[in-house]
C-alpha atoms as a PDB file:
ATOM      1  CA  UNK A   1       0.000   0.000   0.000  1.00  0.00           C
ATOM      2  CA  UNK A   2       1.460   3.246  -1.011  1.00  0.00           C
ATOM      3  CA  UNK A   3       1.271   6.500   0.974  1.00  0.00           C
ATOM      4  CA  UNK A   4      -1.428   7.734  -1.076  1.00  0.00           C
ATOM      5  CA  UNK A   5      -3.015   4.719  -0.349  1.00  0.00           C
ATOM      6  CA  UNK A   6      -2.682   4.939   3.457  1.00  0.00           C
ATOM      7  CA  UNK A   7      -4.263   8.533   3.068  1.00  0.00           C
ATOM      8  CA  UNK A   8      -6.965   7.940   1.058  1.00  0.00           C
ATOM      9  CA  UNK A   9      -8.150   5.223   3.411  1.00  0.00           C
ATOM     10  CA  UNK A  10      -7.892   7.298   6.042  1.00  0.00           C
ATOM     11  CA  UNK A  11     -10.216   9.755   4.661  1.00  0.00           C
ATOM     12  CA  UNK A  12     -12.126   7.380   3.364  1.00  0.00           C
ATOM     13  CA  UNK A  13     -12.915   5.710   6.414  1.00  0.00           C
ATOM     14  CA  UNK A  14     -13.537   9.870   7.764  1.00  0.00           C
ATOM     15  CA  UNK A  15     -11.073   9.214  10.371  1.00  0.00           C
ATOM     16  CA  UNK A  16      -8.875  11.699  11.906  1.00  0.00           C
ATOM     17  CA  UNK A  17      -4.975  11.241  12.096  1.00  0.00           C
ATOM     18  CA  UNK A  18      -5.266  10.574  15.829  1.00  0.00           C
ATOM     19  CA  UNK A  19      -8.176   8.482  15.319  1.00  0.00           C
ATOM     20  CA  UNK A  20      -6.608   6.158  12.565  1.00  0.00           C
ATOM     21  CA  UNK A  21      -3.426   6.221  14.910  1.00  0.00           C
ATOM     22  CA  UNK A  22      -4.906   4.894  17.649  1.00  0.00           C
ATOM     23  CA  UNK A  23      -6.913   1.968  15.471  1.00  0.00           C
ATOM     24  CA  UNK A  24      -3.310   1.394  14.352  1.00  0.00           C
ATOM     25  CA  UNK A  25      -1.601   1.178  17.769  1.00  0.00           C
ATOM     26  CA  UNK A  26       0.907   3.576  16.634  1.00  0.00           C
ATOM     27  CA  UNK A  27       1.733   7.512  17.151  1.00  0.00           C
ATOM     28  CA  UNK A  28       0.324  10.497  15.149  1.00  0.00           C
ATOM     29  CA  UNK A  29       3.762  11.170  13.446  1.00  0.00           C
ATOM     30  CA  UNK A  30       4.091   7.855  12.317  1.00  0.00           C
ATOM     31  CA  UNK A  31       0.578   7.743  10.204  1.00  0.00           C
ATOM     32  CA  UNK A  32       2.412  11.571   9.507  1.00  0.00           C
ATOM     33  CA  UNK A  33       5.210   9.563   8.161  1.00  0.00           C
ATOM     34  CA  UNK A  34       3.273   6.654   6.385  1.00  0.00           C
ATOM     35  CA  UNK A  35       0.967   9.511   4.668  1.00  0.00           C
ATOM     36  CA  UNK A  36       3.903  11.605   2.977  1.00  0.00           C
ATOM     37  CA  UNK A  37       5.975   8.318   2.246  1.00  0.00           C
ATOM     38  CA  UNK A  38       9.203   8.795   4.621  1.00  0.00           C
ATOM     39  CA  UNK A  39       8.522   5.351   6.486  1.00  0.00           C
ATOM     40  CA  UNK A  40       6.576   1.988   4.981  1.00  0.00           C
ATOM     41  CA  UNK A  41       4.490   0.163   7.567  1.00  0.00           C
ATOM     42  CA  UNK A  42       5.206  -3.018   9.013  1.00  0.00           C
ATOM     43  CA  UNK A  43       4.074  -6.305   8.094  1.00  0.00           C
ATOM     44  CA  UNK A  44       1.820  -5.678  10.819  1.00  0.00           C
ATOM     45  CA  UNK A  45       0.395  -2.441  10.051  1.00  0.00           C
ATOM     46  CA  UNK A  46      -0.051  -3.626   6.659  1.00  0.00           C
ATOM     47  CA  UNK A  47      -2.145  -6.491   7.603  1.00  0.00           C
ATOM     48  CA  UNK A  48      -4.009  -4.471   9.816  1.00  0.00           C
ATOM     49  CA  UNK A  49      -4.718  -1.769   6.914  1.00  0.00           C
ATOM     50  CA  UNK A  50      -5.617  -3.886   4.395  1.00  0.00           C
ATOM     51  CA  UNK A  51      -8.407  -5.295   7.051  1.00  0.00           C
ATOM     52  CA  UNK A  52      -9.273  -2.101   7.076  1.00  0.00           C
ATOM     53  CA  UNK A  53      -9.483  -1.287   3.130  1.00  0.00           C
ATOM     54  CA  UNK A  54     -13.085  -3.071   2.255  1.00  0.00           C
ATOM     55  CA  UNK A  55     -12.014  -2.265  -1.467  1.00  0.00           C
ATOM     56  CA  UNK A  56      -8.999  -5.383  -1.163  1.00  0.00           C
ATOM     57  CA  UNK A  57     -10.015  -8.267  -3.458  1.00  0.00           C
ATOM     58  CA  UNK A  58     -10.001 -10.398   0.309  1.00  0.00           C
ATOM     59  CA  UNK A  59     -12.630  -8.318   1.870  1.00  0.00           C
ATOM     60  CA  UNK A  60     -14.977  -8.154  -1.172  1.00  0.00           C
ATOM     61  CA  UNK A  61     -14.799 -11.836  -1.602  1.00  0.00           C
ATOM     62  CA  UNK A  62     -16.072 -12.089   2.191  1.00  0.00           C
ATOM     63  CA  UNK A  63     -18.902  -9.377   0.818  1.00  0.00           C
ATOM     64  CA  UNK A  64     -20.299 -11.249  -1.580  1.00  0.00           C
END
């Protein structure tokens, strides 16, 4: 997931930065950081937002 990726399921979702940080476990500055592309996610994080992403072919397949 790229950093516009992250973004635009933040505002997708209508979350703040401080609320998507705190679904995430993780600081403010580091969604900061994962928005404008100067640090990737961890495995984990990346798990956690494609979970959150209901567009990913997984989650559409559970949809159906």
């Amino acid at each position: 997931m790229t950093a516009e990726q992250i973004r635009d399921l933040r505002l997708r979702l209508e979350l703040s930065t401080m609320a998507f940080a705190i679904r995430l476990a993780v600081s403010v500055d580091t969604v900061r950081k994962y928005e404008q592309g100067k640090r990737r996610p961890t495995d984990r994080i990346m798990r956690l937002l494609e979970a959150l992403d209901v567009t990913t072919p997984a989650r559409q397949e559970v949809a159906v």
